[in-house]
PDB file of N, CA and C in Angstrom:
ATOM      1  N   UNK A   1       0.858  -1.174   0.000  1.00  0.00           N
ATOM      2  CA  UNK A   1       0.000   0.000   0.000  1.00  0.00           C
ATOM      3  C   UNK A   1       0.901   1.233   0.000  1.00  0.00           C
ATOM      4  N   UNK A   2       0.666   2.004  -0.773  1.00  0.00           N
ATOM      5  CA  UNK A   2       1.761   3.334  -0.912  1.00  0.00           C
ATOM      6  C   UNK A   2       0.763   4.602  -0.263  1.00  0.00           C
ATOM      7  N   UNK A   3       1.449   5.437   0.580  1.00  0.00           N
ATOM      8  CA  UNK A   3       1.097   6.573   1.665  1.00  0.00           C
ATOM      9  C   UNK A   3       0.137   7.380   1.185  1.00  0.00           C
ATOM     10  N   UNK A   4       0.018   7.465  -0.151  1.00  0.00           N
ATOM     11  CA  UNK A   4      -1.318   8.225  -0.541  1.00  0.00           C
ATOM     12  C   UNK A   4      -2.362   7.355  -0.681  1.00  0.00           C
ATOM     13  N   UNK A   5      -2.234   6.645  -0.996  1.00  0.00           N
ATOM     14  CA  UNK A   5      -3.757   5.002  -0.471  1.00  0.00           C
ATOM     15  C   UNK A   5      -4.024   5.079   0.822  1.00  0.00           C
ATOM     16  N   UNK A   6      -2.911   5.120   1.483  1.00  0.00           N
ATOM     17  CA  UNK A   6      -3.207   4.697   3.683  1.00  0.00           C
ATOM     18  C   UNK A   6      -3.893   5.994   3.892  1.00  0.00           C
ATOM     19  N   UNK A   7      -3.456   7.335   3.406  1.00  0.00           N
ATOM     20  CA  UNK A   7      -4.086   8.685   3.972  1.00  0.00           C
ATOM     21  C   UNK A   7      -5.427   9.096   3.665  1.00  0.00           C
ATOM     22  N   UNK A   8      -5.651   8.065   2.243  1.00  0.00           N
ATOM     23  CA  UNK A   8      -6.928   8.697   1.636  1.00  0.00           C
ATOM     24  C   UNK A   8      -8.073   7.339   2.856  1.00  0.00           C
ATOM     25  N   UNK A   9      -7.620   6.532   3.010  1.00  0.00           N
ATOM     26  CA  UNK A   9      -8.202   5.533   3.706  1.00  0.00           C
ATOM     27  C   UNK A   9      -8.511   6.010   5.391  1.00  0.00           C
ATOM     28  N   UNK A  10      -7.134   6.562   5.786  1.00  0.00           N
ATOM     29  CA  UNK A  10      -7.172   6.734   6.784  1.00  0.00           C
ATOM     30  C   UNK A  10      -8.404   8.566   6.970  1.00  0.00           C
ATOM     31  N   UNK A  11      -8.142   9.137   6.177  1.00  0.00           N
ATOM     32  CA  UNK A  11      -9.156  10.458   5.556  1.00  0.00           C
ATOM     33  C   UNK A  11     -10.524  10.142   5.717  1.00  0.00           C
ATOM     34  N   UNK A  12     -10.795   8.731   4.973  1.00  0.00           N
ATOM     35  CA  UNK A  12     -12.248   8.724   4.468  1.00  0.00           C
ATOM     36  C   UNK A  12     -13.204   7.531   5.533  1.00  0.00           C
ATOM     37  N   UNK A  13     -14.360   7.755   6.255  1.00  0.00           N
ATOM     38  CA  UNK A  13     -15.026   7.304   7.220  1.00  0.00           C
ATOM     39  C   UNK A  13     -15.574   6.030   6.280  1.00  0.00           C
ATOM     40  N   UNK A  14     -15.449   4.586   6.839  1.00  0.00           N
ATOM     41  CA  UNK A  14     -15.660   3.668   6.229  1.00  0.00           C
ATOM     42  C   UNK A  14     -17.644   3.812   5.923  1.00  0.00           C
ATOM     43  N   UNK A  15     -18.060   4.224   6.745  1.00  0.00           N
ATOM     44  CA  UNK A  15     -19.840   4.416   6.265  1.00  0.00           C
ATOM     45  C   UNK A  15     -20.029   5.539   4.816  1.00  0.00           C
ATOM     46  N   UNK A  16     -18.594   5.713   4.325  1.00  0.00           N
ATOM     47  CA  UNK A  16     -18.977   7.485   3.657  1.00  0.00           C
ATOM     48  C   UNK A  16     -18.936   6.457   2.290  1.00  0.00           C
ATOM     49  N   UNK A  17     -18.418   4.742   2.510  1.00  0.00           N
ATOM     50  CA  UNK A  17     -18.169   4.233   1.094  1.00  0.00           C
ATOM     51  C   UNK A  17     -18.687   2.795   1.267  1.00  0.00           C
ATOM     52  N   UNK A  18     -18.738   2.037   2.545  1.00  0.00           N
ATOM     53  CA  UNK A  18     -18.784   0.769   2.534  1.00  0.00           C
ATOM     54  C   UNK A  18     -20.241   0.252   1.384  1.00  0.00           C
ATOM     55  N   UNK A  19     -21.238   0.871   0.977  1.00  0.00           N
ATOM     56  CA  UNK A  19     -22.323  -0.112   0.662  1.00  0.00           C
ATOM     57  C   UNK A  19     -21.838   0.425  -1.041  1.00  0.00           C
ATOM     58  N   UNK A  20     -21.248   1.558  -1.460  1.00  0.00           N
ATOM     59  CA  UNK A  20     -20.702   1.510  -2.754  1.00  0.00           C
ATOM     60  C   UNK A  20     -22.601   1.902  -3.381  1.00  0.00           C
ATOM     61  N   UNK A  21     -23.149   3.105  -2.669  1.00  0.00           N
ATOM     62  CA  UNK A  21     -24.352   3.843  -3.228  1.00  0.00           C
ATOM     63  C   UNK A  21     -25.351   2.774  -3.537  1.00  0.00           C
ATOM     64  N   UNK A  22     -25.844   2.895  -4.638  1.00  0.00           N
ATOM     65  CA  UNK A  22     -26.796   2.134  -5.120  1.00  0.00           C
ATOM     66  C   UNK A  22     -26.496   1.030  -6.625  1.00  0.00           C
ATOM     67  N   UNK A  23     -24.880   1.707  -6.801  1.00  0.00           N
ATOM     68  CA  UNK A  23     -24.590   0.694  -8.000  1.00  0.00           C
ATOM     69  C   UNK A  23     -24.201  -0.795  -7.936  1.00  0.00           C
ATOM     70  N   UNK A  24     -24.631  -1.271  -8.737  1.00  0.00           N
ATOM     71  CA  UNK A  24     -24.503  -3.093  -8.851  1.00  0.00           C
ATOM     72  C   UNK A  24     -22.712  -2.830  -8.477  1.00  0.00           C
ATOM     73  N   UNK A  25     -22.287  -4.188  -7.821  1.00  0.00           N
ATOM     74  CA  UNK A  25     -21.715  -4.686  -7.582  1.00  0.00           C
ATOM     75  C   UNK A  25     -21.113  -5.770  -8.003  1.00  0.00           C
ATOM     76  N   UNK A  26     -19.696  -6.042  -8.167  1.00  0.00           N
ATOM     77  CA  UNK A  26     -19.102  -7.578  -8.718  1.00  0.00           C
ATOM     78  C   UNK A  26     -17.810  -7.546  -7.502  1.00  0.00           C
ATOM     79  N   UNK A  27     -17.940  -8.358  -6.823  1.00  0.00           N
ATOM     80  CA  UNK A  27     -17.213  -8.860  -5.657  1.00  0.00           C
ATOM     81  C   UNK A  27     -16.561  -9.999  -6.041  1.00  0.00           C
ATOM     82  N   UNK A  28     -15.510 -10.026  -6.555  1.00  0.00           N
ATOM     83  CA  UNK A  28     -14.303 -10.587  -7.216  1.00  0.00           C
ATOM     84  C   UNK A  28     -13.399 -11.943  -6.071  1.00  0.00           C
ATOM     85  N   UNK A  29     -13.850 -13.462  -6.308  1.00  0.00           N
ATOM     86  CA  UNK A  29     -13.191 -13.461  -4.638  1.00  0.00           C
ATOM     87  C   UNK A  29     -12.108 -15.243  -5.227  1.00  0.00           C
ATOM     88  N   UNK A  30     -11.071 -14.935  -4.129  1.00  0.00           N
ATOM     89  CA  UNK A  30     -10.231 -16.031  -4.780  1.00  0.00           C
ATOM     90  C   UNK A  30     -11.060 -17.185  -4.404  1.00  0.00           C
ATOM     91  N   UNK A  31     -10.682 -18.652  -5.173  1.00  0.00           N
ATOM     92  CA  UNK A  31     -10.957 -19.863  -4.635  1.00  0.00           C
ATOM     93  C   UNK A  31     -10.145 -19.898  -3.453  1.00  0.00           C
ATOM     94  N   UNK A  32      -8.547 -20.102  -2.992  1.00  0.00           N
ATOM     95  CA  UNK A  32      -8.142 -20.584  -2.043  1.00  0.00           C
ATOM     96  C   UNK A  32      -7.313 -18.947  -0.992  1.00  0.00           C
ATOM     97  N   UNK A  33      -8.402 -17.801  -0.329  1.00  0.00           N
ATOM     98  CA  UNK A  33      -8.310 -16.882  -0.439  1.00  0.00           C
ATOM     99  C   UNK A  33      -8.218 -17.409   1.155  1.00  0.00           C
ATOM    100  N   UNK A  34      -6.820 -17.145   1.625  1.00  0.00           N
ATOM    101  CA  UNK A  34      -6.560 -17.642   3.558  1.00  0.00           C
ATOM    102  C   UNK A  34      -7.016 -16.718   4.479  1.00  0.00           C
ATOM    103  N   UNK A  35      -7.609 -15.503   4.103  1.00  0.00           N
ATOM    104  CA  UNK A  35      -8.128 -14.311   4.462  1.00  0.00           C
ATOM    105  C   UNK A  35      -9.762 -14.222   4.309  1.00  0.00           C
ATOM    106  N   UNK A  36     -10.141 -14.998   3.714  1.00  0.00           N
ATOM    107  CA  UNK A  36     -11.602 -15.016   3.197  1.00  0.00           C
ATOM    108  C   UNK A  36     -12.257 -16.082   2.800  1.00  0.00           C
ATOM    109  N   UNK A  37     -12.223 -16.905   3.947  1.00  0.00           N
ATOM    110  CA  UNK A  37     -13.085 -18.208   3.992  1.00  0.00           C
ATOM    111  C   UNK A  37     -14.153 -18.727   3.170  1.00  0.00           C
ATOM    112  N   UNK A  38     -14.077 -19.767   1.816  1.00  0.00           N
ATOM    113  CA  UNK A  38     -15.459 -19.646   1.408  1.00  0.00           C
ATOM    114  C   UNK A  38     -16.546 -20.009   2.295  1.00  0.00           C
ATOM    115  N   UNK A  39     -16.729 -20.032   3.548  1.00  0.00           N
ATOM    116  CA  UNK A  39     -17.803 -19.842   4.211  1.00  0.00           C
ATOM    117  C   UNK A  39     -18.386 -18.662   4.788  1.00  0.00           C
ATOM    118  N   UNK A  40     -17.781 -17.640   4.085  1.00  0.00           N
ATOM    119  CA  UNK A  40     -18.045 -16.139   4.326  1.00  0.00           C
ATOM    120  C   UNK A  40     -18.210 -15.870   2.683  1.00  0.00           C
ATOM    121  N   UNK A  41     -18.523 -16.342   1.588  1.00  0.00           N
ATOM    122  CA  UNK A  41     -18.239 -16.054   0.342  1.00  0.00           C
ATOM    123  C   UNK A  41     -19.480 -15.169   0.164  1.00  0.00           C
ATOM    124  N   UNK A  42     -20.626 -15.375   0.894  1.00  0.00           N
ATOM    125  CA  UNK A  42     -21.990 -14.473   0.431  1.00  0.00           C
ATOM    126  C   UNK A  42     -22.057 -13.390   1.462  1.00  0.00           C
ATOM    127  N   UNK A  43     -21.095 -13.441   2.491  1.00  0.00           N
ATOM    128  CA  UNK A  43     -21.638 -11.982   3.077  1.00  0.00           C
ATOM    129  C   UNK A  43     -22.053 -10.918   2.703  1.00  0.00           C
ATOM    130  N   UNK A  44     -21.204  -9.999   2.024  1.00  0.00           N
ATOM    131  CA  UNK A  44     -21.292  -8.828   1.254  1.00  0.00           C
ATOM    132  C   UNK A  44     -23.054  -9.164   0.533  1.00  0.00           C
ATOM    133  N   UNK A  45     -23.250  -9.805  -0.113  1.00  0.00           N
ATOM    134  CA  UNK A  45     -24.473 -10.005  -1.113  1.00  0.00           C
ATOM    135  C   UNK A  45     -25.751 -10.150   0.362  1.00  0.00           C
ATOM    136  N   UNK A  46     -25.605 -10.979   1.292  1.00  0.00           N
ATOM    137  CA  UNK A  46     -26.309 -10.806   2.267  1.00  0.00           C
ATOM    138  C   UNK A  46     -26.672  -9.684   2.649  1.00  0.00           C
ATOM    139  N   UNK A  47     -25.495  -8.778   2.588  1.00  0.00           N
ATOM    140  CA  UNK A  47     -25.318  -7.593   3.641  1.00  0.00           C
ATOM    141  C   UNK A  47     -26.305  -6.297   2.567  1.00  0.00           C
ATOM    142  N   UNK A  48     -26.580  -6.328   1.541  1.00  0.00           N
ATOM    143  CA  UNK A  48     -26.500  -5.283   0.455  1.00  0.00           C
ATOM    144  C   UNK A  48     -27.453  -6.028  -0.772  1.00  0.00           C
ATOM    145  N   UNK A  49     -27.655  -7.287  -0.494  1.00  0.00           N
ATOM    146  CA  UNK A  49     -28.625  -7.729  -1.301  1.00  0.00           C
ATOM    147  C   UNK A  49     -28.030  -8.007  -2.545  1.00  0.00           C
ATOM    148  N   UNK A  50     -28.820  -8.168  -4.165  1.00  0.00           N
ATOM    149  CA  UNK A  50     -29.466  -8.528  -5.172  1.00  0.00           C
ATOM    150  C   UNK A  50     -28.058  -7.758  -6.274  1.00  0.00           C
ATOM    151  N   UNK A  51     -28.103  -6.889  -5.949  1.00  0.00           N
ATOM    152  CA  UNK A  51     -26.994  -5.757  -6.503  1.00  0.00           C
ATOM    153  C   UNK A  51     -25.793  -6.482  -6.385  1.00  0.00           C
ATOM    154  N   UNK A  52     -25.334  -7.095  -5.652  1.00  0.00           N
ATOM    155  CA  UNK A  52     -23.886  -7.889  -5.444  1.00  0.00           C
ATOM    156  C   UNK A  52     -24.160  -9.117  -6.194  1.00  0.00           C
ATOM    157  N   UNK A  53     -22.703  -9.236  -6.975  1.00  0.00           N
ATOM    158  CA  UNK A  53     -22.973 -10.342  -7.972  1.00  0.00           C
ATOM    159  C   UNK A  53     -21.000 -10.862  -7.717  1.00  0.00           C
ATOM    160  N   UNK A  54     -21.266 -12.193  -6.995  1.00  0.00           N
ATOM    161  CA  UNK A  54     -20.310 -12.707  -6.295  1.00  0.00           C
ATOM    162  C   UNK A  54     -19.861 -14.313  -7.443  1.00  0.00           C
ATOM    163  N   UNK A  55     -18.366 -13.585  -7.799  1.00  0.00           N
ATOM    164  CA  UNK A  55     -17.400 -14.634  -8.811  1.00  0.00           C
ATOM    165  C   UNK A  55     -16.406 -14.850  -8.035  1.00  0.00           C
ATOM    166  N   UNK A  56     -15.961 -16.309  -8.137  1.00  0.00           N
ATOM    167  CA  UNK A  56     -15.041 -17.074  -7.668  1.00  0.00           C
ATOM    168  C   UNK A  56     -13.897 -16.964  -8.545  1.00  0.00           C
ATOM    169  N   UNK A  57     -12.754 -16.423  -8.287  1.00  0.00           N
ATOM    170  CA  UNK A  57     -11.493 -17.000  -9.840  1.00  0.00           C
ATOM    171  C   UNK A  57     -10.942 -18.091  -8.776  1.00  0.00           C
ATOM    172  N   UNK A  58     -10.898 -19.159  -9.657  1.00  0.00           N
ATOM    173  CA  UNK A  58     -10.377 -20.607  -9.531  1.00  0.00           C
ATOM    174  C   UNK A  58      -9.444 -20.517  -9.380  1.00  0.00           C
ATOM    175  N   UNK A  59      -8.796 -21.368  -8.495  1.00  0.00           N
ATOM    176  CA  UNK A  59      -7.213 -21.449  -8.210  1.00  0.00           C
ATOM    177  C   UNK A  59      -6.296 -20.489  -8.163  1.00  0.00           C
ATOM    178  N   UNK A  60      -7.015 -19.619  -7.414  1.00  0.00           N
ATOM    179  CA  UNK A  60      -6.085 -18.223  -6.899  1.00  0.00           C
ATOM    180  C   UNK A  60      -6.591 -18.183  -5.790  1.00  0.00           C
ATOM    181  N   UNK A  61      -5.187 -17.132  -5.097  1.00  0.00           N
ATOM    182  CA  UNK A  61      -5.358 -17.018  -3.475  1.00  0.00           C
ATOM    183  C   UNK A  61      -5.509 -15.780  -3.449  1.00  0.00           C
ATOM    184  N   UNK A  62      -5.292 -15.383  -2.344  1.00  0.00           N
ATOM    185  CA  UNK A  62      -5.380 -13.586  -1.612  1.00  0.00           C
ATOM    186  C   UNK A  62      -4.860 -12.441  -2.720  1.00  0.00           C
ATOM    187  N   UNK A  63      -4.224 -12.643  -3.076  1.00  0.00           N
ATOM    188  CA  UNK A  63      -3.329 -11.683  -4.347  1.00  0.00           C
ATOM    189  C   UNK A  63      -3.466 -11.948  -5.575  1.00  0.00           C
ATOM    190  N   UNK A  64      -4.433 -11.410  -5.494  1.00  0.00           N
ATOM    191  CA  UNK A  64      -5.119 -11.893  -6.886  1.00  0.00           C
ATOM    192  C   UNK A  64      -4.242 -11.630  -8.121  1.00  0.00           C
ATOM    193  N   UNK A  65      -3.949 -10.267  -8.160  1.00  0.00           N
ATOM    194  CA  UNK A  65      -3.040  -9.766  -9.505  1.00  0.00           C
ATOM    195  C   UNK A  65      -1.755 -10.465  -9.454  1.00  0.00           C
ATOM    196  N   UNK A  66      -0.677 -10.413  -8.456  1.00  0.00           N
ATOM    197  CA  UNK A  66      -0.111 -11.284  -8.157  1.00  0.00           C
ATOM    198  C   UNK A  66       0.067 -13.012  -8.917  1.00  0.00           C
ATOM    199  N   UNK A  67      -0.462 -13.300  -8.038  1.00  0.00           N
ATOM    200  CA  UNK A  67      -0.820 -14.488  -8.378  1.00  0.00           C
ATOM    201  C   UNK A  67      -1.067 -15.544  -9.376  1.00  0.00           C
ATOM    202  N   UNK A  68      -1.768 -14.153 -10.261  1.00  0.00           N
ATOM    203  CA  UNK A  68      -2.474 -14.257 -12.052  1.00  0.00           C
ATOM    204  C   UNK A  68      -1.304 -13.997 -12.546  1.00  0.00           C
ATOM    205  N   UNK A  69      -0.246 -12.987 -12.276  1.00  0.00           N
ATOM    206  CA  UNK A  69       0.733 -12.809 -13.025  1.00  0.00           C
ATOM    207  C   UNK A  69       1.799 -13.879 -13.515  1.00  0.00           C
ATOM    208  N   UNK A  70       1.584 -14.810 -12.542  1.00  0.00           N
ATOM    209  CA  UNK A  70       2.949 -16.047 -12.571  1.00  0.00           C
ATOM    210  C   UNK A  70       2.396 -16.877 -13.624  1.00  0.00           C
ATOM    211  N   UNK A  71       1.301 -17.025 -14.218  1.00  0.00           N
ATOM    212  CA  UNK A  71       1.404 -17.810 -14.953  1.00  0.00           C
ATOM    213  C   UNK A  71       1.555 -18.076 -16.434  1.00  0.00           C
TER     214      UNK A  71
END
């Protein structure tokens, strides 16, 4: 994370962005993600409903870009 990401984060009140307004949603989530249990895979869509549209990329972990890059 580079210091102008942490300040704008640390700046901005997580309620001023968490539900992301009223636009549809694509919640992007690894298969083997050690941070994000697929037994938590529908929260967000729970939390916010119909608008969240929740994809698995296969055989990737936490770092997604990362990850995709090695191959």
């Amino acid at each position: 994370m580079n210091a102008s990401q942490r300040a704008a984060g640390l700046a901005t009140p997580q309620e001023a962005w968490w539900g992301g307004g009223a636009a549809p949603l694509l919640d992007l989530q690894a298969e083997h993600d050690a941070f994000r249990p697929r037994e938590t895979a529908n929260d967000l869509r729970e939390e916010l409903g119909e608008r969240v549209t929740v994809s698995v990329i296969r055989d990737a972990g936490h770092a997604l870009v990362p990850s995709s890059r090695r191959r």
